[in-house]
Protein backbone atom coordinates (compact mmCIF):
# COMPACT_ATOMS: atom_id res chain seq x y z
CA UNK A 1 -18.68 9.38 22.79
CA UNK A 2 -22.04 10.85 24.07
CA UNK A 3 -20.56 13.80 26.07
CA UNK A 4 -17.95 14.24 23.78
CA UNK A 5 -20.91 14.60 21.18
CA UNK A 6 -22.75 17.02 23.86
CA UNK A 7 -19.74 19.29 24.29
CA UNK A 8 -19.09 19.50 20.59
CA UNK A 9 -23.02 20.26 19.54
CA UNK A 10 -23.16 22.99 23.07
CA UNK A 11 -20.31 25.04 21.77
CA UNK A 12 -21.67 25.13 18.27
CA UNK A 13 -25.13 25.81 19.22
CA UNK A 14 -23.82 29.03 21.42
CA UNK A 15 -21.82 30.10 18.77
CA UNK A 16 -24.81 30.09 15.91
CA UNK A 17 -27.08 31.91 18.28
CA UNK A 18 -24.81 34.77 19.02
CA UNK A 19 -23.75 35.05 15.11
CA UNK A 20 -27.71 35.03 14.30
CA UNK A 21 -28.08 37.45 16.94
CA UNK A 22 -25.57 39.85 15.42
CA UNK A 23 -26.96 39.00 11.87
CA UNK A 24 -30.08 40.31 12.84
CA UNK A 25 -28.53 43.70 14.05
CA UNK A 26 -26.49 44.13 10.75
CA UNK A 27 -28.73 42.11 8.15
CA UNK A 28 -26.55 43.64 4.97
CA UNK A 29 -23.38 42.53 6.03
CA UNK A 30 -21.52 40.21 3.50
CA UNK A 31 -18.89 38.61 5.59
CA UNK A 32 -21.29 38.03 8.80
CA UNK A 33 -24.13 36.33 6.21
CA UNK A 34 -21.14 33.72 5.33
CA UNK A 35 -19.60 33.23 8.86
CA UNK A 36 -23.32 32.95 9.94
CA UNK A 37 -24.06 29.94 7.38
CA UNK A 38 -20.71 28.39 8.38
CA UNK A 39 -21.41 28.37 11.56
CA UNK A 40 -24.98 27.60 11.06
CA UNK A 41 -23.88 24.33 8.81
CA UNK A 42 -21.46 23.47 11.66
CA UNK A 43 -24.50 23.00 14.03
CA UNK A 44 -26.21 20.99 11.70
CA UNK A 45 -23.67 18.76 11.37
CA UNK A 46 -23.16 17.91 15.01
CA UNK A 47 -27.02 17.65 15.48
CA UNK A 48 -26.86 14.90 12.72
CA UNK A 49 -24.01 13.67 14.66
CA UNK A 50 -25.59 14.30 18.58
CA UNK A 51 -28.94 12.32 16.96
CA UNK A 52 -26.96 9.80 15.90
CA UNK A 53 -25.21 8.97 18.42
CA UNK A 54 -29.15 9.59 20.81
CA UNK A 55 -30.53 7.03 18.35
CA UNK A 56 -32.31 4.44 20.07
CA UNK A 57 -35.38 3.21 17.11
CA UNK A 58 -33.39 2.06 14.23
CA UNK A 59 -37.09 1.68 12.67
CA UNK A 60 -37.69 5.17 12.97
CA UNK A 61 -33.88 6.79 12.41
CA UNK A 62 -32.45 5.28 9.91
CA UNK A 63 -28.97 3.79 10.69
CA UNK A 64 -26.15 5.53 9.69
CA UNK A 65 -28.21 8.34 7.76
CA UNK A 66 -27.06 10.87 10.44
CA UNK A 67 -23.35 9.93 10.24
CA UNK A 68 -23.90 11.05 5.93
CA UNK A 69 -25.77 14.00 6.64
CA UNK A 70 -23.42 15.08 9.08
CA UNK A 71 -20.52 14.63 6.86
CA UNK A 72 -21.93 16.25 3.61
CA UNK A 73 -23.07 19.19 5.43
CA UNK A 74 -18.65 19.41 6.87
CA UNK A 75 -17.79 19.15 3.47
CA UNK A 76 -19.72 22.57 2.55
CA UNK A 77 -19.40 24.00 5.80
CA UNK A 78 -15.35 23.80 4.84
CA UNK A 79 -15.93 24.67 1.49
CA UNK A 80 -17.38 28.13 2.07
CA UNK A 81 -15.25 28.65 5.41
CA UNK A 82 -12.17 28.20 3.28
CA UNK A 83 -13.51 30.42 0.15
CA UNK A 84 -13.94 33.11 2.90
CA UNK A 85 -10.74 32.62 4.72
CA UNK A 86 -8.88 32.85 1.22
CA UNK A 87 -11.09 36.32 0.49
CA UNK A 88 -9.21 37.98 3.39
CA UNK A 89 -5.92 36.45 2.65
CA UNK A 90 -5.76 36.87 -1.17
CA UNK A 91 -8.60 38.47 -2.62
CA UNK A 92 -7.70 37.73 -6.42
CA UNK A 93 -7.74 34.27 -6.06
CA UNK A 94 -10.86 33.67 -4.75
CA UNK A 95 -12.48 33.45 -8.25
CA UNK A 96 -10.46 30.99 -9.42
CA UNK A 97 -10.05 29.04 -5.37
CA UNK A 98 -13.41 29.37 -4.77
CA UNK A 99 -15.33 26.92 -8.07
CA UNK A 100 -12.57 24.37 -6.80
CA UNK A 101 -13.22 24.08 -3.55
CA UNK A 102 -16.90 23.44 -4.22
CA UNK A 103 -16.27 21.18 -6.74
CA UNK A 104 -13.87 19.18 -4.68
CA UNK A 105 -16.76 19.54 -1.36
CA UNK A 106 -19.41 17.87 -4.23
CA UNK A 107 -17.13 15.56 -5.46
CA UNK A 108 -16.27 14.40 -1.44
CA UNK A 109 -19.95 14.41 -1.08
CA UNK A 110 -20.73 12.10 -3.94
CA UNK A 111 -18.28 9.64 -2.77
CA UNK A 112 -19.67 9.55 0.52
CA UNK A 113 -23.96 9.04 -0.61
CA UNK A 114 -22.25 6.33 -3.49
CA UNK A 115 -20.25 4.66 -0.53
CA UNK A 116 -23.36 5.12 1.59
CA UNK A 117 -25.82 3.39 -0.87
CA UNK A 118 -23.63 0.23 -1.89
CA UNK A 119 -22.95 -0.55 2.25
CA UNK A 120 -24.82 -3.59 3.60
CA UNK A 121 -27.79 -2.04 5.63
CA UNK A 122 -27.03 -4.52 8.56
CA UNK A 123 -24.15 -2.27 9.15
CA UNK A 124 -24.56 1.02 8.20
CA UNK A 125 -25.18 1.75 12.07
CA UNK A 126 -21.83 1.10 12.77
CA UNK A 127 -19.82 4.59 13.94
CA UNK A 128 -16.30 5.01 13.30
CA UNK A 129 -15.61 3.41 17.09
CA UNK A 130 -17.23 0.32 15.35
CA UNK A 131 -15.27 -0.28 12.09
CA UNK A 132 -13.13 -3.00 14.25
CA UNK A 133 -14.56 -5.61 11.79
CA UNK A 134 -12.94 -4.00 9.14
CA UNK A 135 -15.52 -4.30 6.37
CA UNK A 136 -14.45 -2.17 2.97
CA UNK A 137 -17.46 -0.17 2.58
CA UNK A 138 -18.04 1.25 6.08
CA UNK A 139 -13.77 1.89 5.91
CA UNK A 140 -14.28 3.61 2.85
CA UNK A 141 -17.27 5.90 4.05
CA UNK A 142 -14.91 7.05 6.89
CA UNK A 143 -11.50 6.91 4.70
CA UNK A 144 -13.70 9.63 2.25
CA UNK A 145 -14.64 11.98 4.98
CA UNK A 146 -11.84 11.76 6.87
CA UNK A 147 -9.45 12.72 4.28
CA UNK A 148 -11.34 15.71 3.04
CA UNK A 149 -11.54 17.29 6.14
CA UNK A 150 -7.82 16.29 6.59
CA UNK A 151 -7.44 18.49 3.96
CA UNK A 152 -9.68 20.74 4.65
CA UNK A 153 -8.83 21.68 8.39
CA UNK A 154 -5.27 21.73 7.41
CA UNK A 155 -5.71 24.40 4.36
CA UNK A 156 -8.38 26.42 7.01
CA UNK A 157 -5.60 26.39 9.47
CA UNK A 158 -3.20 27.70 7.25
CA UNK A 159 -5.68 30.16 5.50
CA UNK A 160 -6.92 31.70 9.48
CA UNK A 161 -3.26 31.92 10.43
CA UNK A 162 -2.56 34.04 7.37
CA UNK A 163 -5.51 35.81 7.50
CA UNK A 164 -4.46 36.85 11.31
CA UNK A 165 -1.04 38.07 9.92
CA UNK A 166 -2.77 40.58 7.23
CA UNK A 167 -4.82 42.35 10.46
CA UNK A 168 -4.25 44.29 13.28
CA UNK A 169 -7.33 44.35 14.87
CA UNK A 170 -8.79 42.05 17.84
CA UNK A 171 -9.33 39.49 15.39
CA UNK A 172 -5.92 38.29 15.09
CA UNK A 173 -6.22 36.33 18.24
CA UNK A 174 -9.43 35.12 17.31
CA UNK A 175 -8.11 33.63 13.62
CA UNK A 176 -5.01 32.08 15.43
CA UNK A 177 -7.32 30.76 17.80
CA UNK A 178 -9.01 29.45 15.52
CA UNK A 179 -6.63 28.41 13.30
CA UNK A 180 -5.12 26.42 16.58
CA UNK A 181 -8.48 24.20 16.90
CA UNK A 182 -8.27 23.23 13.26
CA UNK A 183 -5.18 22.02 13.88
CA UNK A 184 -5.75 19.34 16.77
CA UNK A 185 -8.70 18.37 14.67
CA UNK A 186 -6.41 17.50 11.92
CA UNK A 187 -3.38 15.91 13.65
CA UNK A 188 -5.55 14.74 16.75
CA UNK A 189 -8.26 12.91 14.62
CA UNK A 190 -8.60 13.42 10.48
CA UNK A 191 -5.18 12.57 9.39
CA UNK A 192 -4.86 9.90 12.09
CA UNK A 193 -7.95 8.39 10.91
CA UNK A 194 -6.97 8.79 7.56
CA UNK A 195 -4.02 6.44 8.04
CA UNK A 196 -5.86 3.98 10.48
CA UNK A 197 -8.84 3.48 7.89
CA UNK A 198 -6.30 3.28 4.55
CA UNK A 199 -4.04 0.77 5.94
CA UNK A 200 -7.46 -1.30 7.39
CA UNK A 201 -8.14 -1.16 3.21
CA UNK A 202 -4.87 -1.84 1.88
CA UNK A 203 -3.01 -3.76 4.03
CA UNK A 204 -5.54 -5.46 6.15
CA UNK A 205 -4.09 -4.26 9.71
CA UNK A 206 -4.14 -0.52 11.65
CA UNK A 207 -1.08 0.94 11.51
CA UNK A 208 -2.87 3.53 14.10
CA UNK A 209 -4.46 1.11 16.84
CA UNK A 210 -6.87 2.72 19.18
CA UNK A 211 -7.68 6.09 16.88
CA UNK A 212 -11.47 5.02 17.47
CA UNK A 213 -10.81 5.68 21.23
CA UNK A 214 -8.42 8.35 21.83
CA UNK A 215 -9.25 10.45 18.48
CA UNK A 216 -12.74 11.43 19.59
CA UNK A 217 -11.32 13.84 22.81
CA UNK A 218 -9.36 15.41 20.48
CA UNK A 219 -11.76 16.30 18.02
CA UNK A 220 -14.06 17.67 21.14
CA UNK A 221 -11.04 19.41 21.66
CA UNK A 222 -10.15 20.81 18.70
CA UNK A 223 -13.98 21.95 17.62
CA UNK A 224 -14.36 23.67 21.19
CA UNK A 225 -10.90 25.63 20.45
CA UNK A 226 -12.28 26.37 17.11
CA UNK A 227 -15.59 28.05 18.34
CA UNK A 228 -13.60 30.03 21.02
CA UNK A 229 -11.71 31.83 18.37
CA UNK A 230 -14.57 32.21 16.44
CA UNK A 231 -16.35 33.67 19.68
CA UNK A 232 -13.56 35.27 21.00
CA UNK A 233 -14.34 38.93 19.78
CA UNK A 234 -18.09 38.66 21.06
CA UNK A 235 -16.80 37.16 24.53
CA UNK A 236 -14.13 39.74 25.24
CA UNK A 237 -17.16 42.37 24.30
CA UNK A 238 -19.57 40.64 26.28
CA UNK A 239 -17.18 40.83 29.29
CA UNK A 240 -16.18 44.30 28.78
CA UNK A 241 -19.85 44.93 28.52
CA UNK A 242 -20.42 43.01 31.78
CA UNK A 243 -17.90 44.98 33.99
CA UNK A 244 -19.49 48.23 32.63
CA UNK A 245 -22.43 47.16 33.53
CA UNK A 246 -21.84 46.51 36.98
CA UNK A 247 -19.90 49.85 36.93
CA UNK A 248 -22.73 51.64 35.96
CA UNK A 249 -25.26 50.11 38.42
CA UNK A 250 -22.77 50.53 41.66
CA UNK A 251 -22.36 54.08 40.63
CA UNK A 252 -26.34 53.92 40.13
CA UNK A 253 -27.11 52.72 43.64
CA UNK A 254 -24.62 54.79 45.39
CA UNK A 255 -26.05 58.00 43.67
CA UNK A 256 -29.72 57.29 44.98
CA UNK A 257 -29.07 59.29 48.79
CA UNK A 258 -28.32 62.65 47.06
CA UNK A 259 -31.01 62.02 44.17
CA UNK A 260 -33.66 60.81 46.79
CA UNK A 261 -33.16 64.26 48.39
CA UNK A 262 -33.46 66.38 45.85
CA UNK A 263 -36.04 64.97 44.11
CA UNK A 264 -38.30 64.80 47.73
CA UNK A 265 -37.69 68.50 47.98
CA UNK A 266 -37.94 69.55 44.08
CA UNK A 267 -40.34 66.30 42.32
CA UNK A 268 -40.19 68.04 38.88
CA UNK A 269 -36.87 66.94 38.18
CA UNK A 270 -37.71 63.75 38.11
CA UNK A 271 -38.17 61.50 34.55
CA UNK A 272 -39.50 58.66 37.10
CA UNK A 273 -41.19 58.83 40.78
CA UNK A 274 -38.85 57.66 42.98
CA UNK A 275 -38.87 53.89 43.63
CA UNK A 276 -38.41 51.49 46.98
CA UNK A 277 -34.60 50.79 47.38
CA UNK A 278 -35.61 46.91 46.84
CA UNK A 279 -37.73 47.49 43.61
CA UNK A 280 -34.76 49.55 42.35
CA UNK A 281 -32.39 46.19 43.05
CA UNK A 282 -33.91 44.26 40.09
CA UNK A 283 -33.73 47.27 37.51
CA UNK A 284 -31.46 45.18 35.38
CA UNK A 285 -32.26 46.79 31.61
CA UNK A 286 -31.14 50.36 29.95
CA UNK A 287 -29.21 50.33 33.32
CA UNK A 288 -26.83 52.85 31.59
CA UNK A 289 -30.17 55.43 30.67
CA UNK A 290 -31.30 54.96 33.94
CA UNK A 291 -28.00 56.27 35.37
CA UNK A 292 -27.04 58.82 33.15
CA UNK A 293 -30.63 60.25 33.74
CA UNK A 294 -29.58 60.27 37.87
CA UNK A 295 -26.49 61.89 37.23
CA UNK A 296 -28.65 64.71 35.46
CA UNK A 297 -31.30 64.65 37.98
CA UNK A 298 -28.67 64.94 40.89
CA UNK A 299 -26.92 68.21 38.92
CA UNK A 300 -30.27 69.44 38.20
CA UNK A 301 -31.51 69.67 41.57
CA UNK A 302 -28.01 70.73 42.98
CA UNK A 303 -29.25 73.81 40.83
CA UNK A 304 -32.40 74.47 42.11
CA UNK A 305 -31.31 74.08 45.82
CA UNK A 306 -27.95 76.66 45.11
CA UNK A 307 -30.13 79.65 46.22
CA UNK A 308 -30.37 78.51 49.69
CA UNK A 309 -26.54 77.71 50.44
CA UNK A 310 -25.76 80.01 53.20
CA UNK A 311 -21.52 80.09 52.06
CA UNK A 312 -20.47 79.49 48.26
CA UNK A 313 -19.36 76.17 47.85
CA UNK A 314 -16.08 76.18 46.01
CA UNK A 315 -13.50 73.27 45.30
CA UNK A 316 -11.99 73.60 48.22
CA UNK A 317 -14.76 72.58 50.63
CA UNK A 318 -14.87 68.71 51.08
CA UNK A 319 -17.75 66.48 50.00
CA UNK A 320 -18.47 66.39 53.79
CA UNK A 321 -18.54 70.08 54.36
CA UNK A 322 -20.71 70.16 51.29
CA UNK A 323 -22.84 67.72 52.13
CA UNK A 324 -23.42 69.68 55.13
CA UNK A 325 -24.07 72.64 53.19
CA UNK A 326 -26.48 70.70 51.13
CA UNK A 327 -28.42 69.43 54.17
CA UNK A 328 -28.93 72.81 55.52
CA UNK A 329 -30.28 74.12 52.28
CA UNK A 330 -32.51 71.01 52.02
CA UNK A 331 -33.91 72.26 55.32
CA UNK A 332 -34.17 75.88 54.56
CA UNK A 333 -35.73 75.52 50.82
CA UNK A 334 -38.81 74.30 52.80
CA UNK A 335 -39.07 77.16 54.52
CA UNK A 336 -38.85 79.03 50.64
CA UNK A 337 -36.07 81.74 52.21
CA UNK A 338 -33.19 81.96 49.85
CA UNK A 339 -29.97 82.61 51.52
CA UNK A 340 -27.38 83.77 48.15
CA UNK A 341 -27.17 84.11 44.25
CA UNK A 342 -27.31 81.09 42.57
CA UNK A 343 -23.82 79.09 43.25
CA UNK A 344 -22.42 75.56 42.13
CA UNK A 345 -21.72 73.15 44.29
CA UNK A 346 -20.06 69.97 44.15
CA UNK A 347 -18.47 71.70 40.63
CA UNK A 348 -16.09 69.22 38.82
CA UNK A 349 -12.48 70.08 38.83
CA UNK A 350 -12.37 69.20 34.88
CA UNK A 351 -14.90 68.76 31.95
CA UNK A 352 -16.10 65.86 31.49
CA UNK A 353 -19.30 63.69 32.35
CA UNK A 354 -17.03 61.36 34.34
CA UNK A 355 -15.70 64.22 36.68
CA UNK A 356 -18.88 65.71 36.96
CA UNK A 357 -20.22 62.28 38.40
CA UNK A 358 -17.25 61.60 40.59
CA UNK A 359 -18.25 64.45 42.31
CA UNK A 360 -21.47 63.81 42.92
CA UNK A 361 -20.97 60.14 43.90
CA UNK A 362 -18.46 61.90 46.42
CA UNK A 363 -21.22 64.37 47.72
CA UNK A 364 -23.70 61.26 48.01
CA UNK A 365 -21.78 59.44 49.99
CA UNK A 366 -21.02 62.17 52.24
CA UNK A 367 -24.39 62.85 52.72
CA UNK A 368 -25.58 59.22 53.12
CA UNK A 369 -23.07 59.17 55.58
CA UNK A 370 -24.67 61.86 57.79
CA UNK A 371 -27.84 60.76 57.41
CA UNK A 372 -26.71 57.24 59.43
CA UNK A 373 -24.74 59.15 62.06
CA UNK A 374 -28.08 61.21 62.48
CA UNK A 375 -29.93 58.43 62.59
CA UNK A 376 -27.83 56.76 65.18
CA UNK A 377 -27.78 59.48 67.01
CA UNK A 378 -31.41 59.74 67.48
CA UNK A 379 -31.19 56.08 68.13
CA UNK A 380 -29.07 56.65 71.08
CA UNK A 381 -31.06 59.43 72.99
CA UNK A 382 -32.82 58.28 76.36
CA UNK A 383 -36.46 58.97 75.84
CA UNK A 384 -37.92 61.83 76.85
CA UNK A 385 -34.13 64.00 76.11
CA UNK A 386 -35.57 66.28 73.34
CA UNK A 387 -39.08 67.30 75.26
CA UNK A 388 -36.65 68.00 78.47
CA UNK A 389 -33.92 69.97 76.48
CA UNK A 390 -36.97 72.63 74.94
C-alpha cells in the first residue's frame, strides 16, 4: 500500500512541477491555469493520502482526516478536469455542464464530511484495506467516494477520448493516453469498489472479495497512465530537446581544432578567450549560443586568413587538401605576407546555416587530423634527426 502510495504521489508531484514550470513561462494562459490547478489538486490529494498512509502519532494526525481531505480535494479535482475536458469537446455546453458538475463534486463532498463526522472515532483510522469488519459508516465513507469518482473517471475518460478525436495535434495521444488511465482506475478499482462496499451495506457479504488487495495496483496503475498522457507532450519535447542538445555540443567539441586556430592567430574574433579542453567539458548551459557563436567565429576567421591561401580553394578540393591549405596560411599569416585576393574556403555547397557548418566540422576534422599525424610524427624522430638534417 506504501509504495503503491509512493509511486502514485512521485508521478503527480513531477507532473505539477513541470505544469508550474510552464505556468510561469506563459502566466496568461487560460487552459494551462486550469490543467495547472488540476494537477495541482491531484498532488494534494495523494499527499493527504501518502501522509496517511506515513501516519505513525494518531495524537498528532488525526485518524482518518487524511483519507477526507484526500477525497474532497478528487471530487474538485474531477469537477474542474471534466468542465475543461467538456470545453474542448462541446463548448456550448459548458455553461450549463459546468454548475452541475460542481454541484454534484459539493454534494459528494458533503456526504463524505457528514459520513465522516457521525463514524465512531475508534475507527475512523481504518483504510479501505481495513473495512473487513464491515461497519456501515466507514462502508459508506468509501461507498460515497468511490462512486463519484466511478462516475467521474468514467465521464473524464469519455470526455479525453472525444476531446482527442476533435484535434490533430500531438495531443491526441496524450488525451487517449490519458483517457486510457482513467479507465483502469474505474474498472480496476472505483466501480469494483463500488460493488464490494454496496453489497457489504445491503446484503451483508462482498460480492467482490479481495478488491482491498488487488484494487490498489490498479489504481497505481491507472493514475501513473494518467500523468503520462498528461506529460506526454512535455516528455516527447524534453527528449527532442535532449538529442538536440547533445547534437549541438558534439558538433561544439568537434569544431574547437579549427576555432582554436584561428582564434590563436586572429584573438579579435573571439566573444570568449579560449578555454582548457576540460573546462570546456562541463559547459552544459546556452550550449546552443555557445555553438552558434563557434560556427561564426570559425567562418569569421576563415575570412581573415583567405589572403594568405597560396591556390583558391574551391568545392572541389577536399576538407583534407583544405585543411592543408589552411595550415599553410596559418603559418604564413605570421609572417604578415599575403599570398592572393581574398578567397572562400571551405564554401558551402547550399545556403543554409546547416551546410555552412557541415563544412566546417568537415575542415576541423581534417585539420585535427593532421595535427595528430604531425604530432606523431615528431614523436617518432630519433633525437638529434632535425639538428643533423640542417
Amino acid at each position: 500500500m506504501v509504495v503503491a502510495s509512493v509511486v502514485m504521489w512521485a508521478a503527480s508531484a513531477i507532473a505539477v512541477i513541470w505544469k508550474t514550470s510552464q505556468l510561469l513561462r506563459a502566466p496568461h494562459e487560460k487552459d494551462l491555469r486550469v490543467v495547472t490547478t488540476c494537477v495541482a489538486l491531484v498532488f494534494l490529494a495523494l499527499s493527504a493520502q501518502l501522509a496517511f498512509s506515513l501516519a505513525r502519532s494518531p495524537e498528532y494526525f488525526p485518524s482518518q482526516f487524511p483519507k477526507l481531505i484526500q477525497n474532497v480535494i478528487l471530487t474538485f479535482f474531477f469537477a474542474l478536469l471534466i468542465v475543461l475536458l467538456q470545453s474542448a469537446v462541446s463548448p456550448s455546453m459548458v455553461s450549463s455542464r459546468g454548475p452541475l458538475e460542481v454541484a454534484l463534486a459539493l454534494l459528494t463532498s458533503a456526504g463524505l464530511i457528514a459520513t465522516f463526522a457521525a463514524t465512531n472515532p475508534a475507527i475512523r483510522g481504518a483504510s479501505y484495506e481495513g473495512t473487513h469488519d464491515n461497519d456501515p459508516a466507514v462502508l459508506t465513507f468509501y461507498l460515497i467516494g468511490n462512486v463519484y469518482l466511478a462516475y467521474a473517471t468514467a465521464r473524464g475518460a469519455y470526455l479525453a477520448w472525444s476531446a482527442a478525436s476533435h484535434t490533430r495535434s500531438r495531443a491526441q495521444l496524450s488525451l487517449r493516453v490519458a483517457a486510457a488511465g482513467l479507465v483502469v482506475c474505474c474498472v480496476g478499482t472505483h466501480l469494483p469498489r463500488s460493488i464490494s462496499t454496496s453489497g457489504r451495506l445491503t446484503l451483508g457479504t462482498d460480492p467482490l472479495p479481495g478488491t482491498g488487495t488487488w484494487t490498489t495496483p490498479l489504481l497505481a496503475t491507472g493514475i501513473g497512465v494518467f500523468f503520462i498522457g498528461v506529460g506526454y507532450p512535455g516528455i516527447r519535447t524534453g527528449i527532442v530537446k535532449t538529442r538536440l542538445w547533445f547534437e549541438v555540443r558534439c558538433r561544439y567539441r568537434q569544431l574547437r581544432p579549427l576555432w582554436t586556430a584561428v582564434c590563436d592567430r586572429f584573438p579579435n574574433i573571439a566573444l570568449f578567450p579560449p578555454t582548457h579542453p576540460i573546462r570546456e567539458a562541463f559547459h552544459i548551459r546556452q550550449m546552443r549560443l555557445r555553438y552558434y557563436r563557434r560556427v561564426i567565429e570559425c567562418r569569421d576567421g576563415l575570412v581573415c586568413l583567405s589572403p594568405y591561401i597560396t591556390e583558391p580553394a574551391d568545392a572541389t578540393k577536399t576538407p583534407t587538401r583544405q585543411a592543408e591549405l589552411v595550415r599553410d596560411a596559418l603559418d604564413r599569416s605570421a609572417q604578415a605576407t599575403q599570398v592572393s585576393p581574398v578567397s572562400v574556403i571551405a564554401a558551402p555547397a547550399a545556403d543554409g546555416m546547416d551546410a555552412d557548418t557541415q563544412e566546417l566540422l568537415a575542415l576541423s576534422r581534417a585539420l585535427d587530423r593532421q595535427r595528430r599525424m604531425r604530432q606523431r610524427h615528431r614523436s617518432s624522430r630519433p633525437p638529434g634527426s632535425s639538428a643533423a638534417s640542417t
